[in-house]
C-alpha atoms as a PDB file:
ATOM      1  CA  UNK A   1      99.999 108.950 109.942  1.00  0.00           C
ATOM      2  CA  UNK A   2      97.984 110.205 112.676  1.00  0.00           C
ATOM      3  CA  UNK A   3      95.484 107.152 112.323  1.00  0.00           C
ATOM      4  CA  UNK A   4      97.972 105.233 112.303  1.00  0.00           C
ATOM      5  CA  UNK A   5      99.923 106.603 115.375  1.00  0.00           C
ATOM      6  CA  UNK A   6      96.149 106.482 117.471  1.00  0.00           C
ATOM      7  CA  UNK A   7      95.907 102.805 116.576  1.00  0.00           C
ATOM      8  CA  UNK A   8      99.561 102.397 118.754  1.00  0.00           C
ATOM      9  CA  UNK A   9      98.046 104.419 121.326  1.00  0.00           C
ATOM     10  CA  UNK A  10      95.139 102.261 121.677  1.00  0.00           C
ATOM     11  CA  UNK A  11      97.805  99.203 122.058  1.00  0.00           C
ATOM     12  CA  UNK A  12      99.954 100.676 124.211  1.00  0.00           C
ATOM     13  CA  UNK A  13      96.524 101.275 126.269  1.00  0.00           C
ATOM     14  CA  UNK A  14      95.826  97.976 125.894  1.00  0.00           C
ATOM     15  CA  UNK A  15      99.068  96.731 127.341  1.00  0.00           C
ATOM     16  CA  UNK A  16     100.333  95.553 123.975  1.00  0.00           C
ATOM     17  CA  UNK A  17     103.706  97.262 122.802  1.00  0.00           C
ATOM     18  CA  UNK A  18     104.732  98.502 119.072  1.00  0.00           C
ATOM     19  CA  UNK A  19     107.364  95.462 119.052  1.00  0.00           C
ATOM     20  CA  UNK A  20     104.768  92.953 120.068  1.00  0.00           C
ATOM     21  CA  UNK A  21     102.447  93.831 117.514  1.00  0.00           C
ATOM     22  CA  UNK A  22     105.194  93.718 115.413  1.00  0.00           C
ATOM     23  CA  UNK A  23     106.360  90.670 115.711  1.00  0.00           C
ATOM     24  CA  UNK A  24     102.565  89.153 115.775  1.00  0.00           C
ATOM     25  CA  UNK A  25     102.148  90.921 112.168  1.00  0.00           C
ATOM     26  CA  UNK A  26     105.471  88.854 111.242  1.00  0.00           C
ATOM     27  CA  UNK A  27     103.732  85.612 112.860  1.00  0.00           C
ATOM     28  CA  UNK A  28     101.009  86.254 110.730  1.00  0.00           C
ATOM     29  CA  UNK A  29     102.981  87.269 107.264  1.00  0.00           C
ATOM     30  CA  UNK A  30     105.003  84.150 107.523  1.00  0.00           C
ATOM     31  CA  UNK A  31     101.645  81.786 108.215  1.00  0.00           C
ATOM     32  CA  UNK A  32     100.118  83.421 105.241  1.00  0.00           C
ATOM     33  CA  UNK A  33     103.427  82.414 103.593  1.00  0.00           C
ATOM     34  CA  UNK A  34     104.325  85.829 102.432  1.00  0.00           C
ATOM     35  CA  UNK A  35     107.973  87.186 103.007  1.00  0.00           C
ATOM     36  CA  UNK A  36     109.182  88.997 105.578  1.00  0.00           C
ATOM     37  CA  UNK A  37     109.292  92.163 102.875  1.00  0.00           C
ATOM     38  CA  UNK A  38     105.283  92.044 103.724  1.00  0.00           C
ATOM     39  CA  UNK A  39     105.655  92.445 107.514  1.00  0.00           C
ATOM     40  CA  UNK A  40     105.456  96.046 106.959  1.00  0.00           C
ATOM     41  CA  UNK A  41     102.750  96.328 104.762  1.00  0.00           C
ATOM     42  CA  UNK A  42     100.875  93.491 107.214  1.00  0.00           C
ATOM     43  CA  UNK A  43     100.691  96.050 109.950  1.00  0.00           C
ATOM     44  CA  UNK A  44      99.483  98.911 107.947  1.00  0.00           C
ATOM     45  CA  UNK A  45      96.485  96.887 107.129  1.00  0.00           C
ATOM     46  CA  UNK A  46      96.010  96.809 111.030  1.00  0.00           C
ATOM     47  CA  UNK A  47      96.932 100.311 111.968  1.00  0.00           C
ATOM     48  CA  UNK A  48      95.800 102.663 109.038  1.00  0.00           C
ATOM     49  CA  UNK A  49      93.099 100.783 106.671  1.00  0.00           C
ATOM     50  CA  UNK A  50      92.528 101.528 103.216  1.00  0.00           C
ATOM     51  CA  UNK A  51      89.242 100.490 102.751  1.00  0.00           C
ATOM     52  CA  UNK A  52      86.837  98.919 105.425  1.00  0.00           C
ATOM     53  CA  UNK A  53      84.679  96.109 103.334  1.00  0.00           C
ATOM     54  CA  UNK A  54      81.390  95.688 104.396  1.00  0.00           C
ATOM     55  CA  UNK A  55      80.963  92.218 106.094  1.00  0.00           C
ATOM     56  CA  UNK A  56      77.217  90.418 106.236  1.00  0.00           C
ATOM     57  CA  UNK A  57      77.940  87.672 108.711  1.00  0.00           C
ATOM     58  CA  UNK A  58      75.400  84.834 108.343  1.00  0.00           C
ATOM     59  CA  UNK A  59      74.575  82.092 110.914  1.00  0.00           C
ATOM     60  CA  UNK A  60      72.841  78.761 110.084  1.00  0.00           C
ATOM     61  CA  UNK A  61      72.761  75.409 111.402  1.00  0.00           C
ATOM     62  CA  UNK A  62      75.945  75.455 113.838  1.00  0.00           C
ATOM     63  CA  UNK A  63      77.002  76.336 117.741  1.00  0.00           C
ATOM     64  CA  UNK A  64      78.292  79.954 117.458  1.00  0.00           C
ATOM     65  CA  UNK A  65      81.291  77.984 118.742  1.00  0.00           C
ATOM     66  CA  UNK A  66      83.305  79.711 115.127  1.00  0.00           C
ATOM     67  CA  UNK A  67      82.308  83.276 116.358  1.00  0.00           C
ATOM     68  CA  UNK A  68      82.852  82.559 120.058  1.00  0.00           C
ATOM     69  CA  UNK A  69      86.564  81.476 118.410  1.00  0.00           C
ATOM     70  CA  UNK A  70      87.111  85.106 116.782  1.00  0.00           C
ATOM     71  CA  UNK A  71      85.534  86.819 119.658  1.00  0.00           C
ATOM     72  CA  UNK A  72      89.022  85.545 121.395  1.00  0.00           C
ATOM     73  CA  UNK A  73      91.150  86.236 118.744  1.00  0.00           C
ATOM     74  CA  UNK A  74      93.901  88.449 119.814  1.00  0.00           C
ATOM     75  CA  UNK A  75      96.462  91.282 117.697  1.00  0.00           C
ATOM     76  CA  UNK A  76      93.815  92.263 116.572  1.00  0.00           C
ATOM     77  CA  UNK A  77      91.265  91.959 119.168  1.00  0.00           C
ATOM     78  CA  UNK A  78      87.626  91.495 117.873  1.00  0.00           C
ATOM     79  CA  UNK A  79      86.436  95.249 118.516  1.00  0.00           C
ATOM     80  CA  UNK A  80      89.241  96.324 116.142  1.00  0.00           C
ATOM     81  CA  UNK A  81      88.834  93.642 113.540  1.00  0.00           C
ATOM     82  CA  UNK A  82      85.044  95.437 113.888  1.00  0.00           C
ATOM     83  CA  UNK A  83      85.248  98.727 114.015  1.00  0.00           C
ATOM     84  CA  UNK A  84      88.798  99.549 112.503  1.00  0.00           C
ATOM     85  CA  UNK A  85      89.159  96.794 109.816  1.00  0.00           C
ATOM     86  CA  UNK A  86      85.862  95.499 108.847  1.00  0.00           C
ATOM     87  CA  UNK A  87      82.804  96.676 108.537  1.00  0.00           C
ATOM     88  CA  UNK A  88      80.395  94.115 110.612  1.00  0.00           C
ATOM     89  CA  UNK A  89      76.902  95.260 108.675  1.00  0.00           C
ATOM     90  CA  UNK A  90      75.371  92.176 110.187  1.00  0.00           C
ATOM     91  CA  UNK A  91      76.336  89.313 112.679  1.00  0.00           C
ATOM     92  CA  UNK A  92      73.071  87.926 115.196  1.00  0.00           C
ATOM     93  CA  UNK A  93      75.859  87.273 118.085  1.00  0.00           C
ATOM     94  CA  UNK A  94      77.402  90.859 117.938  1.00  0.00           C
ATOM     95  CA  UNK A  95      74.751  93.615 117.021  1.00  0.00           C
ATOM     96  CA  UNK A  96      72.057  95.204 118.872  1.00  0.00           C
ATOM     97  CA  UNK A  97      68.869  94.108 116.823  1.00  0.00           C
ATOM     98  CA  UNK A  98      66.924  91.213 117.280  1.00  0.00           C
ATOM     99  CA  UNK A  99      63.257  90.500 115.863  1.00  0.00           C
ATOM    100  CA  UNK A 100      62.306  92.072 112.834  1.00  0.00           C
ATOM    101  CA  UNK A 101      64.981  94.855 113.336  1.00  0.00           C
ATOM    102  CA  UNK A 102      67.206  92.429 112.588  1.00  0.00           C
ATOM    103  CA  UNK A 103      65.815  91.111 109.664  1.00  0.00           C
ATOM    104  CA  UNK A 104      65.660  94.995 108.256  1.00  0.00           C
ATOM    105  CA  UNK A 105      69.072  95.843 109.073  1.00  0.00           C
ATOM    106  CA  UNK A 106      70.067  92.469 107.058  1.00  0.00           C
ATOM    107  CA  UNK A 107      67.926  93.185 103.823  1.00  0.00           C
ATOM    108  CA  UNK A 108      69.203  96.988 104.005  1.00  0.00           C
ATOM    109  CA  UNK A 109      72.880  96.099 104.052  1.00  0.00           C
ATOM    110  CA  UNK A 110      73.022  93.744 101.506  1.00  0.00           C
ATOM    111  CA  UNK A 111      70.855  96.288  99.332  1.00  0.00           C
ATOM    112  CA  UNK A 112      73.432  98.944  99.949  1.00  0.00           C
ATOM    113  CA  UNK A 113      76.428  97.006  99.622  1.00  0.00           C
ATOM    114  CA  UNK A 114      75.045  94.356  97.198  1.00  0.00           C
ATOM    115  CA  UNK A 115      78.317  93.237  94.893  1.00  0.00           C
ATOM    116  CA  UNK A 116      80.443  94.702  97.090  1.00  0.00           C
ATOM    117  CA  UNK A 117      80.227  92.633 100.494  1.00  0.00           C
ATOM    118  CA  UNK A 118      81.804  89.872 102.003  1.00  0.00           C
ATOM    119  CA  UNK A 119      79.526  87.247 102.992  1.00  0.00           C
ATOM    120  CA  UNK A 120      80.689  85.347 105.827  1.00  0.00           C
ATOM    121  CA  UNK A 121      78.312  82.196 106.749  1.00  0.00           C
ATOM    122  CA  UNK A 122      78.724  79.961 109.684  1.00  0.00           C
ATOM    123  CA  UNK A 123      76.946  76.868 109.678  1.00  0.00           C
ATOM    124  CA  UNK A 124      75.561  74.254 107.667  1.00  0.00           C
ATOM    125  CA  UNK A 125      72.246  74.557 105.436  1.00  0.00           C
ATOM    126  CA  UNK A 126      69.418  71.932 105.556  1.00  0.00           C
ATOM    127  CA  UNK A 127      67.941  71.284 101.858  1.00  0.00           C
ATOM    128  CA  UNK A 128      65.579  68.526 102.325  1.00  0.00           C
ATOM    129  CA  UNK A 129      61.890  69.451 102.058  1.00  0.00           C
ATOM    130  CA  UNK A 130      62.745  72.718 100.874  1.00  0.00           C
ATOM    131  CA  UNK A 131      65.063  73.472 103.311  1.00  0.00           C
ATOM    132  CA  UNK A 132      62.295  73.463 106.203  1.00  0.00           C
ATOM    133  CA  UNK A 133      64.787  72.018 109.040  1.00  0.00           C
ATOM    134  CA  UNK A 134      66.435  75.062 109.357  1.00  0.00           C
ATOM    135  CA  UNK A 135      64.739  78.554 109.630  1.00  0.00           C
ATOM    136  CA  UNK A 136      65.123  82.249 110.623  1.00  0.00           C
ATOM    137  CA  UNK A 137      62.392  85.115 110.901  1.00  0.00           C
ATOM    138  CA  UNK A 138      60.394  82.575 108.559  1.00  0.00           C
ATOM    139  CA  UNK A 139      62.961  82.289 106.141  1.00  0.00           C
ATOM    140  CA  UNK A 140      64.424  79.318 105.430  1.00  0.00           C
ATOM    141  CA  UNK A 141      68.708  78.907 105.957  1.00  0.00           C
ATOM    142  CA  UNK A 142      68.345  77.548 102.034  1.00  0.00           C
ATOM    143  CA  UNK A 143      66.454  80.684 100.831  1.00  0.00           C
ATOM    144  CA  UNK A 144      68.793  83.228 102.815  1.00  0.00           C
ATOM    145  CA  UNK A 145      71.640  81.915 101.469  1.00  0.00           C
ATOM    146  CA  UNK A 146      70.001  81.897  97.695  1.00  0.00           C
ATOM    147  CA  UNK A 147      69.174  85.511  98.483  1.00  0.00           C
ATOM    148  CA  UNK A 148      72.509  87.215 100.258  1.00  0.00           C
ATOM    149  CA  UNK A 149      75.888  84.510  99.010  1.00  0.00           C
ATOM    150  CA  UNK A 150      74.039  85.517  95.394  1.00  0.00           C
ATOM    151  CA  UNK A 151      74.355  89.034  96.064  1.00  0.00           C
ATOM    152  CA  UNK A 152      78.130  89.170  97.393  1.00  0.00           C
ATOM    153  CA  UNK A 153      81.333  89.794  96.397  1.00  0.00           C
ATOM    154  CA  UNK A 154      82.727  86.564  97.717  1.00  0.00           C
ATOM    155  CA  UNK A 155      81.518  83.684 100.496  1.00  0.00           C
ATOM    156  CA  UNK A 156      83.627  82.622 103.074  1.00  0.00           C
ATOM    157  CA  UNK A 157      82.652  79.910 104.876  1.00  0.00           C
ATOM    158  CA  UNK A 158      84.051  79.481 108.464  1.00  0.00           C
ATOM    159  CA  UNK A 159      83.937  76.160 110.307  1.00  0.00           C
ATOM    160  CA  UNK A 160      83.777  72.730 109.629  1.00  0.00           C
ATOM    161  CA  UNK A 161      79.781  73.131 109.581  1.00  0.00           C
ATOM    162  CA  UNK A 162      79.685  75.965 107.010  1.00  0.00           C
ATOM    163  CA  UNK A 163      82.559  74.465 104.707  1.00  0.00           C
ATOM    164  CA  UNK A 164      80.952  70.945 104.467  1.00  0.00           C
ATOM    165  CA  UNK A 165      78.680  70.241 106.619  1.00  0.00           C
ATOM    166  CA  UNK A 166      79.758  69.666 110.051  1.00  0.00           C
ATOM    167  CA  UNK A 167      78.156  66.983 113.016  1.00  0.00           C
ATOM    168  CA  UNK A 168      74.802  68.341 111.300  1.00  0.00           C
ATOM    169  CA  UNK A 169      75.623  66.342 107.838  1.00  0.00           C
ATOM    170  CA  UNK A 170      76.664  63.771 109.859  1.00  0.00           C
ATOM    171  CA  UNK A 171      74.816  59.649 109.357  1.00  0.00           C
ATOM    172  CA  UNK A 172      71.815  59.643 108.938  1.00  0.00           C
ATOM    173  CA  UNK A 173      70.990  63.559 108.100  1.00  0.00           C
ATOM    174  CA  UNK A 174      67.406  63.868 107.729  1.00  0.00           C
ATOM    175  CA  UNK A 175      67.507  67.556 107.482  1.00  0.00           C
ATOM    176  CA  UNK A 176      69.843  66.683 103.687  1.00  0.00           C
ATOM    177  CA  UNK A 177      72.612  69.580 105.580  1.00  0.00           C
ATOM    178  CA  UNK A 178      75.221  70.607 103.446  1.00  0.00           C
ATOM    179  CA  UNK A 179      78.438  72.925 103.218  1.00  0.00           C
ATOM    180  CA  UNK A 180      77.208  76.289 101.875  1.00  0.00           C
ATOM    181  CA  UNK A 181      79.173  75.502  98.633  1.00  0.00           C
ATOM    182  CA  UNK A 182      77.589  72.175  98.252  1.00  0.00           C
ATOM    183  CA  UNK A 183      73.910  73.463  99.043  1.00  0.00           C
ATOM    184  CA  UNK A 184      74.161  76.532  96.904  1.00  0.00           C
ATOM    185  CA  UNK A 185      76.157  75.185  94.000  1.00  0.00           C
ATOM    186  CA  UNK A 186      78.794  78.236  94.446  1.00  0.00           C
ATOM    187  CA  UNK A 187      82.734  78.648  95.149  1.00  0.00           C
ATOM    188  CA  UNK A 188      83.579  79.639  98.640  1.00  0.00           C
ATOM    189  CA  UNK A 189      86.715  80.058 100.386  1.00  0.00           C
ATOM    190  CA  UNK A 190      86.328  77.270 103.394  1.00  0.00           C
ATOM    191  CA  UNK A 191      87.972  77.994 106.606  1.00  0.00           C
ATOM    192  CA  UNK A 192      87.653  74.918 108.421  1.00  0.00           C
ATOM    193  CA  UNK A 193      87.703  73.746 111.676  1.00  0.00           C
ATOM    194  CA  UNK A 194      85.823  72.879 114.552  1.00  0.00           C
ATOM    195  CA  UNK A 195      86.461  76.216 115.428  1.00  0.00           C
ATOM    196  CA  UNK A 196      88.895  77.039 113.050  1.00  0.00           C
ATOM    197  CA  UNK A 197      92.038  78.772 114.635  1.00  0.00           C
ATOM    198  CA  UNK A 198      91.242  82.802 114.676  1.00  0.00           C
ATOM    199  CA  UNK A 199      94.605  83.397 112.658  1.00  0.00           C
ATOM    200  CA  UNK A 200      93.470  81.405 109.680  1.00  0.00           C
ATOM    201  CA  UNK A 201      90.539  83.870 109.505  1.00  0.00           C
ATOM    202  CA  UNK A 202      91.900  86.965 109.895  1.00  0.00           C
ATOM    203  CA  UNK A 203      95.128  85.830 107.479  1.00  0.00           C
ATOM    204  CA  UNK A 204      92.223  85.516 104.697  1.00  0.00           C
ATOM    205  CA  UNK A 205      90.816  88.619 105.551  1.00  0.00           C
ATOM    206  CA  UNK A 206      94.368  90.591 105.751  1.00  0.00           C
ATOM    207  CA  UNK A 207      95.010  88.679 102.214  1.00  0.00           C
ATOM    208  CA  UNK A 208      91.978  90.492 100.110  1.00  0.00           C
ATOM    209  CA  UNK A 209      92.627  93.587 102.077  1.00  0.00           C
ATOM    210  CA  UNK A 210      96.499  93.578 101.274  1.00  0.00           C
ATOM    211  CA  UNK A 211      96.732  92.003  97.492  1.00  0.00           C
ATOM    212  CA  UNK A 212      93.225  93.136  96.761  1.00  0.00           C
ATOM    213  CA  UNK A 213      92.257  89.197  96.086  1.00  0.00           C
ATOM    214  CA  UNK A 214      91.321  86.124  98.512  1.00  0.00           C
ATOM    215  CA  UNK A 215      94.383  83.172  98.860  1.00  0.00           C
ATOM    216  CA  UNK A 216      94.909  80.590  96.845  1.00  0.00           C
ATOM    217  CA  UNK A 217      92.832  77.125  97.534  1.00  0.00           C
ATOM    218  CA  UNK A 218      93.343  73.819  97.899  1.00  0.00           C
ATOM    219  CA  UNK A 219      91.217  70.945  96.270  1.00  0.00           C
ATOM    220  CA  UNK A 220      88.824  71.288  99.060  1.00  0.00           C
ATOM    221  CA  UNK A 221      88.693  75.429  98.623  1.00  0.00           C
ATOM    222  CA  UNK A 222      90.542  76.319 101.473  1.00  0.00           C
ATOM    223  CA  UNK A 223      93.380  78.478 102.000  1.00  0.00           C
ATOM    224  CA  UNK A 224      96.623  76.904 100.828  1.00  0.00           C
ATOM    225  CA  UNK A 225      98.793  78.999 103.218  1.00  0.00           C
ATOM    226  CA  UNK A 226      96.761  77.585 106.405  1.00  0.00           C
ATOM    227  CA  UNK A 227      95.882  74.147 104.761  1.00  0.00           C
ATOM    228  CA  UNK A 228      98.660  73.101 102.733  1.00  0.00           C
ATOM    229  CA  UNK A 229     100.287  70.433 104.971  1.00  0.00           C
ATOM    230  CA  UNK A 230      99.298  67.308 107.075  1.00  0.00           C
ATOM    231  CA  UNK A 231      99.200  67.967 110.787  1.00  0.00           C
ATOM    232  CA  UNK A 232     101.484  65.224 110.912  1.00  0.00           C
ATOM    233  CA  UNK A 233     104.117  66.794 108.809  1.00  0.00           C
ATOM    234  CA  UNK A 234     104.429  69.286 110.829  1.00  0.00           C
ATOM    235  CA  UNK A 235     103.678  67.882 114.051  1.00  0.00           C
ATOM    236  CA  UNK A 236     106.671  68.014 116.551  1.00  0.00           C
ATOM    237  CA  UNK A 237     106.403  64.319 117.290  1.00  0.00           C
ATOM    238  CA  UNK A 238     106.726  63.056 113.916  1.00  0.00           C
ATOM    239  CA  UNK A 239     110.059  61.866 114.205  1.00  0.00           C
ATOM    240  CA  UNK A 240     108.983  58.921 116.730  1.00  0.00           C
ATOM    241  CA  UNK A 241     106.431  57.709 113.871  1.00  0.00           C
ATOM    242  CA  UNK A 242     107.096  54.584 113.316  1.00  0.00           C
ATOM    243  CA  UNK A 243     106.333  51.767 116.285  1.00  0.00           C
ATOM    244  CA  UNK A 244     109.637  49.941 115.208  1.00  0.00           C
ATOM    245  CA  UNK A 245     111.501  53.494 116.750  1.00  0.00           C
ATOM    246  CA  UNK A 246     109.229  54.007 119.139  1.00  0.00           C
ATOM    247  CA  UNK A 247     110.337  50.796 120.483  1.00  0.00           C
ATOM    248  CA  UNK A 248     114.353  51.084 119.972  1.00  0.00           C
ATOM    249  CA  UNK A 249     113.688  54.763 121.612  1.00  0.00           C
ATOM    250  CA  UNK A 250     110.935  53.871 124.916  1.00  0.00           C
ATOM    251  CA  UNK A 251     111.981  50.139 125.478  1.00  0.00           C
ATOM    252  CA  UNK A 252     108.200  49.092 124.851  1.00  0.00           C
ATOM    253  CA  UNK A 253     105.257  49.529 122.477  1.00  0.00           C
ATOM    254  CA  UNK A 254     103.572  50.499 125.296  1.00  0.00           C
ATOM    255  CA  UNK A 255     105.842  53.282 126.624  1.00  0.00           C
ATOM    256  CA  UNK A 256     106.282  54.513 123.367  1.00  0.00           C
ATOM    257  CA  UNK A 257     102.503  55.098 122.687  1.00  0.00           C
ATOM    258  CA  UNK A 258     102.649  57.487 125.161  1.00  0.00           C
ATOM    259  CA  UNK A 259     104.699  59.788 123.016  1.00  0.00           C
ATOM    260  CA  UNK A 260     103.273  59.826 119.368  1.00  0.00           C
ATOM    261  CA  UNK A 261      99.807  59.547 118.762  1.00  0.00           C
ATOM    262  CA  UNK A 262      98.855  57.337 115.569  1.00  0.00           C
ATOM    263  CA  UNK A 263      98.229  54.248 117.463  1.00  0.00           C
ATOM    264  CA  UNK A 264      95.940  55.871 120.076  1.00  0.00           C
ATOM    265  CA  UNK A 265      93.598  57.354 116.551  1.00  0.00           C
ATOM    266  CA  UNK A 266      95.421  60.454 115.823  1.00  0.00           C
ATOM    267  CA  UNK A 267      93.943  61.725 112.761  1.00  0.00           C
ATOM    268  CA  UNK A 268      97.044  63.469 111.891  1.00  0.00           C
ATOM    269  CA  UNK A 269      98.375  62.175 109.132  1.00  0.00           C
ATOM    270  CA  UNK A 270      95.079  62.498 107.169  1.00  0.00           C
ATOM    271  CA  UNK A 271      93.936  65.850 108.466  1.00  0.00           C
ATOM    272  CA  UNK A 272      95.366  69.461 106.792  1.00  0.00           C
ATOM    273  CA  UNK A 273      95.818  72.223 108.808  1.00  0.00           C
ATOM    274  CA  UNK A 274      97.954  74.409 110.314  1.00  0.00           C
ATOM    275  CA  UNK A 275      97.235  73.892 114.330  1.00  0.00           C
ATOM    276  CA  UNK A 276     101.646  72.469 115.138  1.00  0.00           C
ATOM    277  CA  UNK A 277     102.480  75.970 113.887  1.00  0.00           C
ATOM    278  CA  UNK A 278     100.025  78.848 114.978  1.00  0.00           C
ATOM    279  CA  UNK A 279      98.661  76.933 117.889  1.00  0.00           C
ATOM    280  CA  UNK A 280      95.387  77.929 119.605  1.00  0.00           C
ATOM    281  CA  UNK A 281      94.676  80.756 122.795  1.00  0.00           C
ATOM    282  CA  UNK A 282      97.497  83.183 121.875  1.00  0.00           C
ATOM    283  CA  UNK A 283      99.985  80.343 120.808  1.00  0.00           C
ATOM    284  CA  UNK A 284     100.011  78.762 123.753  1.00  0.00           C
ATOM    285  CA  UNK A 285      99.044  74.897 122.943  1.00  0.00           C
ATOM    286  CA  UNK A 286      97.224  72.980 120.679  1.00  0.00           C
ATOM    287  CA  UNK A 287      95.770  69.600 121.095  1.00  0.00           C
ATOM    288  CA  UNK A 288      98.402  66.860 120.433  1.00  0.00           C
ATOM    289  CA  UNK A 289     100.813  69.165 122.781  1.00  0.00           C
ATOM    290  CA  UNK A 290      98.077  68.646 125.332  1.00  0.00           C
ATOM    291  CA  UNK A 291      98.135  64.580 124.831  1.00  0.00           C
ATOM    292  CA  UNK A 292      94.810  64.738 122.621  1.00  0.00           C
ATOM    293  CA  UNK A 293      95.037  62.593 119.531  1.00  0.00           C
ATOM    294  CA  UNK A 294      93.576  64.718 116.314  1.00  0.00           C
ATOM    295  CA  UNK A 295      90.182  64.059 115.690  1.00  0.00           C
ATOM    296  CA  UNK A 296      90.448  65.832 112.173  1.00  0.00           C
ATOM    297  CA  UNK A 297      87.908  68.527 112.398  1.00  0.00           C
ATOM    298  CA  UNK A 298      89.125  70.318 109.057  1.00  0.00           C
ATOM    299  CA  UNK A 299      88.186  67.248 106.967  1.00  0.00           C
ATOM    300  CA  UNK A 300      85.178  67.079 105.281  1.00  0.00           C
ATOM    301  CA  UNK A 301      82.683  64.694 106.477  1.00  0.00           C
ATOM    302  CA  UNK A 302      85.063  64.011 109.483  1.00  0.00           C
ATOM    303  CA  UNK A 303      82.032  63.356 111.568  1.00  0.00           C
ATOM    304  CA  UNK A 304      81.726  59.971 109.951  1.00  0.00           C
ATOM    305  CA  UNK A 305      84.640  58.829 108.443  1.00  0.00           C
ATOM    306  CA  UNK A 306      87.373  59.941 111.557  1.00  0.00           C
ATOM    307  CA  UNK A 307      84.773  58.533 114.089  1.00  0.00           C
ATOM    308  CA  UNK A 308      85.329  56.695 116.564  1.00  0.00           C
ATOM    309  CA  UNK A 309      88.013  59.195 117.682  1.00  0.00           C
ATOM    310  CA  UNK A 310      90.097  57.271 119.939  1.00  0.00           C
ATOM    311  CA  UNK A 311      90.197  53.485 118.180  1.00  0.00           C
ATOM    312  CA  UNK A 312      93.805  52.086 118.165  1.00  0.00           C
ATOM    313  CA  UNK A 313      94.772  52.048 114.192  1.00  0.00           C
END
């Protein structure tokens, strides 16, 4: 109780009321498609911790764009999803190290923790002359990932880079990048996105810390509660689909392209995620709200086959 009445204090520092976070931990419950029973239980994962599992946070070919993404995630904020949630035992944007001190702290926590960590990789790994496109402290990304995904508890991949490949897989590949999965021959649970939205991250997390297990995947090993549904089934303009009402509804095929996106390349209706629901910067807009077509970022290989972006259909 009294941990749990300091993290309030810290919000309430923070600016952030006990009904706010609230009713973010019921955003959150009903995204990961739990019941509102769980809200509860949700926020005491938050605000008094069970365990903290030790997180090795590994970073291959890719932008940092996917950590810059949870750096900004908000309820929680990124120093409590450090220090008060997770355990960050190694992440090259966050810590201190560098150089060889680096390297050490890496090899030391996956000794310590080894079978017990989550491994959380961003970005894609070469594997074409023995990996040699890609390399850190004179390791290769293909024989760090051999070493450490081996030696954890359970891989998440997040970003379209890490999952399968990203704009680094993309025609003609000479480095032979891969998704992590793909490259290592192993099951990972693939956040995707290019970033993927902060919520669907810290919804997996809050899933293995709350039922003790990751969430169920779809066909392409990503979380079913964040990747179950088309964009455009849940889109807000779906309901002006079709040209022939876009026509009866905006007088012209022209006036009515201005309101649904298909015709302009919208990826929608191809692309699973969850952005028409959770939204992106504190649920504020997301990119067919802002009159961007979807270029859909959380396919695999969407590099090639959703290029180019804005082609009428």
């Amino acid at each position: 109780m009294k941990e749990e009445k300091g993290f309030y204090e810290r919000l309430a520092e923070k600016g952030v009321s006990r009904r706010d976070f609230m009713k973010y931990c019921g955003f959150l419950t009903a995204t990961m498609g739990l019941s509102s029973s769980f809200v509860p239980k949700v926020a005491e994962v938050f605000a008094a911790p069970k365990q903290r599992p030790p997180v090795v946070w590994l970073h291959f070919g890719e932008c940092t764009g996917c950590s810059e993404a949870t750096l900004r995630s908000m309820y929680p904020w990124i120093d409590q999803l450090v220090l008060e949630i997770l355990s960050i035992e190694y992440h090259e944007t966050i810590m201190a190290a560098a150089g060889h001190q680096a390297e050490d702290v890496l090899r030391s926590a996956v000794k310590k923790h080894e079978g017990n960590f989550i491994c959380v990789v961003e970005g894609a790994i070469a594997t074409k002359y023995d990996g040699a496109y890609g390399k850190i402290g004179g390791r290769t990304f293909l024989e760090i990932g051999k070493d450490v995904c081996s030696k954890a508890a359970a891989v998440v991949c997040i970003g379209n880079c890490a999952c399968f490949g990203g704009i680094q897989a993309a025609a003609p590949n000479p480095g032979g990048y891969k998704g992590v999965g793909d490259a290592l021959g192993i099951q990972t649970v693939n956040v995707s996105g290019c970033p993927p939205n902060p919520i669907n991250f810290v919804g997996t997390v809050v899933n293995y810390l709350l039922l003790g297990k990751l969430p169920e995947l779809d066909w392409a090993n990503r979380p079913l509660f964040a990747y179950g549904k088309t964009i455009h089934d849940q889109c807000p303009r779906r309901s002006h689909y079709e040209m022939d009402e876009f026509v009866e509804e905006f007088g012209s095929e022209e006036a009515a392209m201005g309101y649904c996106l298909y015709k302009m390349g919208c990826k929608g209706p191809s692309t699973y995620n969850n952005c028409p629901i959770v939204k992106f910067n504190g649920g504020t807009s997301w990119p067919i709200q802002a009159g961007h077509p979807c270029i859909g970022c959380s396919e695999p290989g969407f590099w090639d086959e959703m290029t180019p972006f804005f082609e009428s259909q």
